[in-house]
Protein backbone atom coordinates (compact mmCIF):
# COMPACT_ATOMS: atom_id res chain seq x y z
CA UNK A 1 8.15 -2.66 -48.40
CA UNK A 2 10.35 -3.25 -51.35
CA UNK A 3 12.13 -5.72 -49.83
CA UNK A 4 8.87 -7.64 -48.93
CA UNK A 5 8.27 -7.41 -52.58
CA UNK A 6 11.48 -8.70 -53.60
CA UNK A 7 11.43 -11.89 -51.23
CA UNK A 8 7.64 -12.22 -52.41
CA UNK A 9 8.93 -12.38 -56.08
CA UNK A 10 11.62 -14.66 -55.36
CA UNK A 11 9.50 -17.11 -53.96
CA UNK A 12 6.88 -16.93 -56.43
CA UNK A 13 8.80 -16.94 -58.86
CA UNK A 14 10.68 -20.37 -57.28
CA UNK A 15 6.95 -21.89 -57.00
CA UNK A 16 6.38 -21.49 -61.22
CA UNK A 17 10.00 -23.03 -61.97
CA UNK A 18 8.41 -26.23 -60.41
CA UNK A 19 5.65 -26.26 -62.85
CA UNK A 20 7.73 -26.40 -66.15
CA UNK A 21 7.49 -29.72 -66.95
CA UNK A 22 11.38 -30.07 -68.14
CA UNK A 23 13.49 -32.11 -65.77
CA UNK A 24 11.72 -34.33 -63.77
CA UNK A 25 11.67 -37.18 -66.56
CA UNK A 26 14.24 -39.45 -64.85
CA UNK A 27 14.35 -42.41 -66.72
CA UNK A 28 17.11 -45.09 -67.50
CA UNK A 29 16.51 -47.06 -69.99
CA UNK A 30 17.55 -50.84 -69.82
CA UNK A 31 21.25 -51.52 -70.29
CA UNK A 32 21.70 -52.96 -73.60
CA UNK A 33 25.76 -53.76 -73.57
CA UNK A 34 28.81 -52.62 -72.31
CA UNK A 35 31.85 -51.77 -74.03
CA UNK A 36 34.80 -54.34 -73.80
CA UNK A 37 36.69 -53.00 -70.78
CA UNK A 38 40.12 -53.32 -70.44
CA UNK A 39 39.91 -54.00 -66.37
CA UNK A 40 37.52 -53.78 -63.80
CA UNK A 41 39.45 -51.56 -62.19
CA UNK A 42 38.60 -48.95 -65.60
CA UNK A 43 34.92 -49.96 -65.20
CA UNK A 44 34.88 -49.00 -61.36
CA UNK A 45 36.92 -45.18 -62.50
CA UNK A 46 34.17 -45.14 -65.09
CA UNK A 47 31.32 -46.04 -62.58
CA UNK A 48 31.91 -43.34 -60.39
CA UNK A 49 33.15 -40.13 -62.56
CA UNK A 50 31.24 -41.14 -65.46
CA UNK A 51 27.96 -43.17 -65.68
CA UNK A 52 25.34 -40.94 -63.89
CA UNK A 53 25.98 -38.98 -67.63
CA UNK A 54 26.40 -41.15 -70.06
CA UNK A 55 24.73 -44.35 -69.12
CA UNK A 56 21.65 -45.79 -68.39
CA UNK A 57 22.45 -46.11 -64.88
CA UNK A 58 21.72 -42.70 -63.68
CA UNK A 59 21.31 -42.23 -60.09
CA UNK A 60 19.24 -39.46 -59.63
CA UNK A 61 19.85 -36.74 -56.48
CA UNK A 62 17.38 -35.77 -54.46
CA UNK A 63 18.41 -31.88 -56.29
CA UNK A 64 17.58 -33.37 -59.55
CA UNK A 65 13.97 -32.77 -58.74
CA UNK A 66 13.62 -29.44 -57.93
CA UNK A 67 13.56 -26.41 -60.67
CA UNK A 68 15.89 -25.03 -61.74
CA UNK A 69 18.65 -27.10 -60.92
CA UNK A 70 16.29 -30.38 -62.20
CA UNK A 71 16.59 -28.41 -65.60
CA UNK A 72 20.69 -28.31 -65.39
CA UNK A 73 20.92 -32.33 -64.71
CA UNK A 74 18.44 -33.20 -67.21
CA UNK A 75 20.23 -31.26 -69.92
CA UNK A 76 23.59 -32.79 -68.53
CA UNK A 77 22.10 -36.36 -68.41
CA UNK A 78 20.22 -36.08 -72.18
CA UNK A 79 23.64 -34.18 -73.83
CA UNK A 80 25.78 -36.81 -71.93
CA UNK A 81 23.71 -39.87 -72.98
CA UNK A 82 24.11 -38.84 -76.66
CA UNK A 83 27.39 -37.88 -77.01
CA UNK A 84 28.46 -41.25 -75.30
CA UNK A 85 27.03 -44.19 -73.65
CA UNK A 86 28.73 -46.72 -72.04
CA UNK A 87 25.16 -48.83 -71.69
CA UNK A 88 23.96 -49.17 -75.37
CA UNK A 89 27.88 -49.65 -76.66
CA UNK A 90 25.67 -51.65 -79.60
CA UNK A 91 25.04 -48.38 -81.58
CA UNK A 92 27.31 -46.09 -82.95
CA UNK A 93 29.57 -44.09 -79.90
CA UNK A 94 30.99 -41.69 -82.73
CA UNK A 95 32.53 -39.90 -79.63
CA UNK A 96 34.14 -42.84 -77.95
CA UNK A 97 37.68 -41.40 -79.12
CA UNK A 98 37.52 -38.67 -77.95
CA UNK A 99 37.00 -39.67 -74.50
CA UNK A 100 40.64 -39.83 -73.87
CA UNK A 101 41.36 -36.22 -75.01
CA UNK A 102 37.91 -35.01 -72.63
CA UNK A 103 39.46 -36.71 -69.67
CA UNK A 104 42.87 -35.76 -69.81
CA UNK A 105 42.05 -32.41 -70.47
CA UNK A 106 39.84 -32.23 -67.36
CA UNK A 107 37.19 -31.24 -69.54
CA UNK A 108 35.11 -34.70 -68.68
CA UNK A 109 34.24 -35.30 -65.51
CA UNK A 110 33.22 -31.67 -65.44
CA UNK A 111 34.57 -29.53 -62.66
CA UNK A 112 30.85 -29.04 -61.05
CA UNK A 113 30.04 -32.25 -61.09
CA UNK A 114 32.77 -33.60 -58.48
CA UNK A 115 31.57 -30.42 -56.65
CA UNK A 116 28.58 -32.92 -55.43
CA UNK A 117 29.94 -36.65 -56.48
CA UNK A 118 33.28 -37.29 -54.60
CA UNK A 119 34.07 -40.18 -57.36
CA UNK A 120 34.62 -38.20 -60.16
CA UNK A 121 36.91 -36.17 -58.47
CA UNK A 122 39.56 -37.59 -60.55
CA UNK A 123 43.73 -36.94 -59.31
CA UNK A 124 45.76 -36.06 -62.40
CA UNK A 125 47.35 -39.54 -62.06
CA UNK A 126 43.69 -41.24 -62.40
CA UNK A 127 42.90 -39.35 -65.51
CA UNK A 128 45.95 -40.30 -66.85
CA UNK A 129 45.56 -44.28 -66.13
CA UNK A 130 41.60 -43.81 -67.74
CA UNK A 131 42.28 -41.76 -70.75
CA UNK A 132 45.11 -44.24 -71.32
CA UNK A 133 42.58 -47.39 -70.66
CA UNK A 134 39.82 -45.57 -73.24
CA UNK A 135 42.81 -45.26 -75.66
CA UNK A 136 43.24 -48.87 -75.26
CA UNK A 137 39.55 -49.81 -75.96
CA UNK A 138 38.57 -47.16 -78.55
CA UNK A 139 41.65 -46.53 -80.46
CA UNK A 140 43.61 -42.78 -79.99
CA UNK A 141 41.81 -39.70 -80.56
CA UNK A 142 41.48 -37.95 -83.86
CA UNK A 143 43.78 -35.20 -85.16
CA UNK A 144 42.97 -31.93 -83.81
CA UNK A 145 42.13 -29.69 -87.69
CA UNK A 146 44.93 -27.35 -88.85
CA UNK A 147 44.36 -23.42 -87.70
């Protein structure tokens, strides 16, 4: 019986996630301009470990639909598309040095995400060659403050 109950909660439980209307707004906005990029090579690297977060380009997986993992992508997409984005490079990208730093630390991609998206499962050789390439187009990253 309590295990009846317990699947019966899950599941109801699953059918309300799907009603919160939070992560099913999957827009992309028209691409206003690019940054200058140093190769097309860099734009390709970019492409495929990068622009499904902080572009307007997002393709959007069949998961990204469903509660509660439509929640996770949203957030990911929205936090991604205002930190940096490579498709309205005519306002301010106050984060664009830092890019470097994110992607040689293996902080950007994030691990999870190349879980799912083969591309941005970057070699340590590949995020060497692209945080070099972003130094190249948006200058080094900042000094890290004194402790």
């Amino acid at each position: 019986m309590r295990s009846r109950t317990l699947i019966f909660g899950v599941i109801g439980a699953f059918i309300l996630m799907q009603v919160v209307p939070y992560g099913r707004r999957h827009i992309n906005p028209p691409v206003v301009q690019e940054p200058q990029w140093d190769s097309a090579a860099t734009r390709a690297m970019v492409k495929g470990a990068c622009f499904d977060c902080h572009s307007n380009e997002t393709t959007w997986p069949r998961y990204s639909w469903v509660a509660p993992s439509s929640w996770l992508v949203q957030n990911d997409v929205d936090g991604g598309r205002r930190h940096l984005n490579f498709s309205e490079w005519n306002r301010e990208q106050r984060h664009a040095k830092d890019a470097s730093e994110e992607v040689r630390s293996g902080d950007m991609p994030p691990v999870y995400y190349g879980w799912m998206h083969e591309p941005a499962r970057l070699t340590a050789e590949e995020r060497q060659q692209l945080a070099a390439s972003f130094e190249k187009m948006f200058g080094p990253p900042p000094p890290k403050p004194a402790r």
